[in-house]
N, C-alpha and C. Protein backbone atom coordinates (compact mmCIF):
# COMPACT_ATOMS: atom_id res chain seq x y z
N UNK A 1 -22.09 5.80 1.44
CA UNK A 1 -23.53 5.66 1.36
C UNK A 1 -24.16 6.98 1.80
N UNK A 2 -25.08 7.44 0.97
CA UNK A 2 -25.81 8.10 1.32
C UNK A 2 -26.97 8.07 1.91
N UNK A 3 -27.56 8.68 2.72
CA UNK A 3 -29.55 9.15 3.02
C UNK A 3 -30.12 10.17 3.24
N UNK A 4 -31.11 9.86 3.01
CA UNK A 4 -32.00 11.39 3.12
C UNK A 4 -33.37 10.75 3.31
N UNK A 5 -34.47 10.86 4.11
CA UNK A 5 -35.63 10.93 4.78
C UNK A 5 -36.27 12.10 3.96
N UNK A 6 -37.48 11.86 3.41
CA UNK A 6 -38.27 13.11 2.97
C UNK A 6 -40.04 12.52 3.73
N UNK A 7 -40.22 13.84 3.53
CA UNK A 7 -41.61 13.72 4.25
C UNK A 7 -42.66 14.63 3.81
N UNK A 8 -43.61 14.55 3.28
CA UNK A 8 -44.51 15.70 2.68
C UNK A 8 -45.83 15.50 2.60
N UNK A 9 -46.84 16.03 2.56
CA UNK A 9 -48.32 16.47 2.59
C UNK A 9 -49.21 17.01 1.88
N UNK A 10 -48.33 16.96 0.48
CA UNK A 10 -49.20 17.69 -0.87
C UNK A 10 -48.27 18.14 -1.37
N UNK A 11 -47.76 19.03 -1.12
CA UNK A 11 -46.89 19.91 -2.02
C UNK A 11 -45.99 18.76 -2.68
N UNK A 12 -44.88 19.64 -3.87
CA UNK A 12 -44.43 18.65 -4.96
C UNK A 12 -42.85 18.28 -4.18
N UNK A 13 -42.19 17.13 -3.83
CA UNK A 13 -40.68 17.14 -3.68
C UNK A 13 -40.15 16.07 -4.41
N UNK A 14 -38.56 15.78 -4.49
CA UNK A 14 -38.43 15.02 -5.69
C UNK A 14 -37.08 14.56 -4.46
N UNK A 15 -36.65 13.28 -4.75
CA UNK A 15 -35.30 12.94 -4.27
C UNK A 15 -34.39 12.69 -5.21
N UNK A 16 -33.04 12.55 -5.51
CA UNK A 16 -32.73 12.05 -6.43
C UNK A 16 -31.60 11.44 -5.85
N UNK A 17 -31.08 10.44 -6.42
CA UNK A 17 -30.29 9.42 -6.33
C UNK A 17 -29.09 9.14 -7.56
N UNK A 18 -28.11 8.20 -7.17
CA UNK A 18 -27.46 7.93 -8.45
C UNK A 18 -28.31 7.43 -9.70
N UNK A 19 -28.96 6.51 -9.09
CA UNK A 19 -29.79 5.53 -10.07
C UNK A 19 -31.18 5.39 -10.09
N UNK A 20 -32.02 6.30 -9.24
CA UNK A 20 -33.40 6.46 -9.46
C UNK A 20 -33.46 8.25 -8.96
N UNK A 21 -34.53 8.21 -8.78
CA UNK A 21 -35.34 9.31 -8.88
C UNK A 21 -37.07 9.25 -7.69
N UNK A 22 -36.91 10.03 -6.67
CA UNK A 22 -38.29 9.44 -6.31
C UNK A 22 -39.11 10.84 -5.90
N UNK A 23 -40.33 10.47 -6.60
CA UNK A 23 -41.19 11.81 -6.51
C UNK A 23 -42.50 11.98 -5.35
N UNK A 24 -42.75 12.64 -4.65
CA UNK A 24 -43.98 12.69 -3.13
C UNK A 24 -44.88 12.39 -4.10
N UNK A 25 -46.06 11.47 -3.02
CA UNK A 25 -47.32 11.74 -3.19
C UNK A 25 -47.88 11.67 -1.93
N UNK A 26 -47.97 12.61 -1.08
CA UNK A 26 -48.10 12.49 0.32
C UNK A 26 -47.57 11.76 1.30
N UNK A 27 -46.59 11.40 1.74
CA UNK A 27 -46.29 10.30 2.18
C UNK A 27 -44.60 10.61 3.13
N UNK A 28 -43.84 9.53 2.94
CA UNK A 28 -42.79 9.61 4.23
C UNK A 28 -41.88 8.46 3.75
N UNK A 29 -40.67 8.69 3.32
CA UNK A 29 -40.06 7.78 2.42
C UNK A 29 -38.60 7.77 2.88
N UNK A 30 -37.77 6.91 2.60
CA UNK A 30 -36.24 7.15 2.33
C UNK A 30 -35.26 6.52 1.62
N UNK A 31 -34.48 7.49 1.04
CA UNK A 31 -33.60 7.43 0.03
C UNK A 31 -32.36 6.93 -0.10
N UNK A 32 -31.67 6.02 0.18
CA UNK A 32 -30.40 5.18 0.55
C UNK A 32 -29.15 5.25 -1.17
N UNK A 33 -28.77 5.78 -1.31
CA UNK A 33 -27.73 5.37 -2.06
C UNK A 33 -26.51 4.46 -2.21
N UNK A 34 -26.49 3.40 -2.65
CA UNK A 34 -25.19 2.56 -1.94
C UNK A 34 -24.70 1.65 -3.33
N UNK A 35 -23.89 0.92 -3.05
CA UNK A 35 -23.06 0.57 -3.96
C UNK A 35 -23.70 0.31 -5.17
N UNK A 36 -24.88 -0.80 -4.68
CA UNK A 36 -24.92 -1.65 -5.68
C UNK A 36 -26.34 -1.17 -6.59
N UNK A 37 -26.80 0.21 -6.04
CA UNK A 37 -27.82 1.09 -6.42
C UNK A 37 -29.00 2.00 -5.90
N UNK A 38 -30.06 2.68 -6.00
CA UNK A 38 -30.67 3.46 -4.97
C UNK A 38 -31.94 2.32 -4.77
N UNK A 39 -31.79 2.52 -2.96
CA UNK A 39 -32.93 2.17 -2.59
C UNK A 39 -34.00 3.17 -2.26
N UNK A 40 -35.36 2.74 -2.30
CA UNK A 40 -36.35 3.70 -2.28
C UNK A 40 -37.03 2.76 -1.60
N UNK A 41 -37.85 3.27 -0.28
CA UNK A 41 -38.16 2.66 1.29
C UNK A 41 -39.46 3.47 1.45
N UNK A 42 -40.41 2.95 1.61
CA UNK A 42 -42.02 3.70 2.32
C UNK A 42 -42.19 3.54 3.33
N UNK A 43 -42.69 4.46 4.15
CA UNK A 43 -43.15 4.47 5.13
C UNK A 43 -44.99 4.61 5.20
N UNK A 44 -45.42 5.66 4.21
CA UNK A 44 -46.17 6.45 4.71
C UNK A 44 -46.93 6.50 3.38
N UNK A 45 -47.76 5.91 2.55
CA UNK A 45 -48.36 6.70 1.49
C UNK A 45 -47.84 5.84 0.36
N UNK A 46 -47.56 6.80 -1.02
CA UNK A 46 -47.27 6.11 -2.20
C UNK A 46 -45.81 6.97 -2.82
N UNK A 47 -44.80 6.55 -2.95
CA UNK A 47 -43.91 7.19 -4.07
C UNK A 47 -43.51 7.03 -5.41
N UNK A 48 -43.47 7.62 -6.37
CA UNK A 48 -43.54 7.52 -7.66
C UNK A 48 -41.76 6.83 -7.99
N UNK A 49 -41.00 6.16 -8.49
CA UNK A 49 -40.15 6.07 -8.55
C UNK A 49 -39.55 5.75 -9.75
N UNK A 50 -38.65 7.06 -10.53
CA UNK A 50 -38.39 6.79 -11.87
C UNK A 50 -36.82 5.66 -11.90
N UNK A 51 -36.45 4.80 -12.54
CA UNK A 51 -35.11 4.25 -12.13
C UNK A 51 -34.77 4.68 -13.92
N UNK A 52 -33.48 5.22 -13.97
CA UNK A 52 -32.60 5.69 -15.04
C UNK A 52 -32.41 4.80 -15.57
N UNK A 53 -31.95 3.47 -14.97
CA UNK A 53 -31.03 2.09 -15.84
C UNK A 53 -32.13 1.77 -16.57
N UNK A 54 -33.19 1.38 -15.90
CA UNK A 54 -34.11 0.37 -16.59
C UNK A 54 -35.28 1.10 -17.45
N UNK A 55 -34.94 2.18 -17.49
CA UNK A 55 -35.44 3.28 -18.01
C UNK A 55 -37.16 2.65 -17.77
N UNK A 56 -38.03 3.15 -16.29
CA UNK A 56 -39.14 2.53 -16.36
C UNK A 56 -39.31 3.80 -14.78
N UNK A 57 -40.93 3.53 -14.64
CA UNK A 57 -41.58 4.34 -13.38
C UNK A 57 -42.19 3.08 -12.34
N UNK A 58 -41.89 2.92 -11.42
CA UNK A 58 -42.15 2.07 -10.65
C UNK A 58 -43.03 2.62 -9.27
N UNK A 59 -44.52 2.66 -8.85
CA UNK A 59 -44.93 3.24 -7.84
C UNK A 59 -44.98 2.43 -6.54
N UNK A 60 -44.31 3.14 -5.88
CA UNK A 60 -43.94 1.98 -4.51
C UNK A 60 -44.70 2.78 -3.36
N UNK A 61 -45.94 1.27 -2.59
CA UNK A 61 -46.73 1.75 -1.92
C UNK A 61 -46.38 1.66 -0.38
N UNK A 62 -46.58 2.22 1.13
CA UNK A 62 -46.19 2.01 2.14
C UNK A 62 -46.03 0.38 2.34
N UNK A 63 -44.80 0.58 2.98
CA UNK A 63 -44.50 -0.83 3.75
C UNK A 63 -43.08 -1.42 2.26
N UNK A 64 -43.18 -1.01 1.72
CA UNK A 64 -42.60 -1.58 -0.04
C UNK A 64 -40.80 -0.90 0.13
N UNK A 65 -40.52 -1.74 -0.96
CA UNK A 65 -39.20 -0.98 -1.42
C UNK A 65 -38.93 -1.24 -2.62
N UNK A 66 -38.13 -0.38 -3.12
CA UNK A 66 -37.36 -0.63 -4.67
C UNK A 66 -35.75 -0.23 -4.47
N UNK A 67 -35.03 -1.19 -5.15
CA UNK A 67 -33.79 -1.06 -5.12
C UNK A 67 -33.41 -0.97 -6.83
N UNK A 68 -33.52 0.64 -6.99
CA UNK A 68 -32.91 0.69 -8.80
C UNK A 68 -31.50 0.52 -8.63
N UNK A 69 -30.98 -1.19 -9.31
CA UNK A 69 -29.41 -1.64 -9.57
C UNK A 69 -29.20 -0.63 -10.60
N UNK A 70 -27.53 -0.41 -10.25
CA UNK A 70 -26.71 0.41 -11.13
C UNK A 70 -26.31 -0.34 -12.33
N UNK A 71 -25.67 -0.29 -13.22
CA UNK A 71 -25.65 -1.18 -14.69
C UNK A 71 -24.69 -2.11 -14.02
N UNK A 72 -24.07 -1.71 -13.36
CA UNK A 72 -22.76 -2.81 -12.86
C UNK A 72 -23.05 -3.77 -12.51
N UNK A 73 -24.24 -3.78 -11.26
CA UNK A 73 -24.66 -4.62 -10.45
C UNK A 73 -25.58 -5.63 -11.26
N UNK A 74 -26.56 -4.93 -12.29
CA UNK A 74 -27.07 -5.62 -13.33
C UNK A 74 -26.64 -6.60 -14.23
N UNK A 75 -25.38 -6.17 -14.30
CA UNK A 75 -24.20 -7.02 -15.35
C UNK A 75 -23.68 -8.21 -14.15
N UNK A 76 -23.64 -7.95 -13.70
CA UNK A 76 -23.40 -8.88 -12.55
C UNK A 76 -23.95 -10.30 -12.14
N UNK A 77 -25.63 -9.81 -11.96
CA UNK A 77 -26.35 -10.69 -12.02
C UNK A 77 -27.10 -11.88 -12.93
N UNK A 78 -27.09 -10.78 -14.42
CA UNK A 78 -26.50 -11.63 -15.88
C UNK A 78 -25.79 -12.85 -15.72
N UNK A 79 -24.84 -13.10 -15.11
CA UNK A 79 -23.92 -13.59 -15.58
C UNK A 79 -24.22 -14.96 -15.02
């Protein structure tokens, strides 16, 4: 498993993950990578969040989360 904490105030930063993608919009966020896909966690503000699988942009506001499932985990839940 991975993480990474980002934190920013205007300027542009981007996280990236196996399975999403998450872009600043002022704010204080973190980035979890783990089995079953990337989580994306607010703290602080708003993050833009692209997820690859579901090919879609999801904006996740403080207090929120998004967990972009990997195709595996997706197939999974299918069933």
């Amino acid at each position: 498993m991975r993480r990474l904490w980002g934190s920013d105030s205007g300027g542009r930063f981007r996280t990236h993950g196996r399975h999403s993608q998450a872009t600043v919009r002022g704010t204080r966020w973190l980035t979890v990578d783990r089995c079953d896909g990337t989580l994306t966690r607010v703290t602080r503000g708003a993050v833009s969040v692209r997820d690859h699988v579901r090919d879609r942009t999801v904006l996740v506001r403080a207090g929120h989360s998004y967990l972009a499932r990997s195709r595996a985990a997706l197939r999974r839940l299918r069933r």
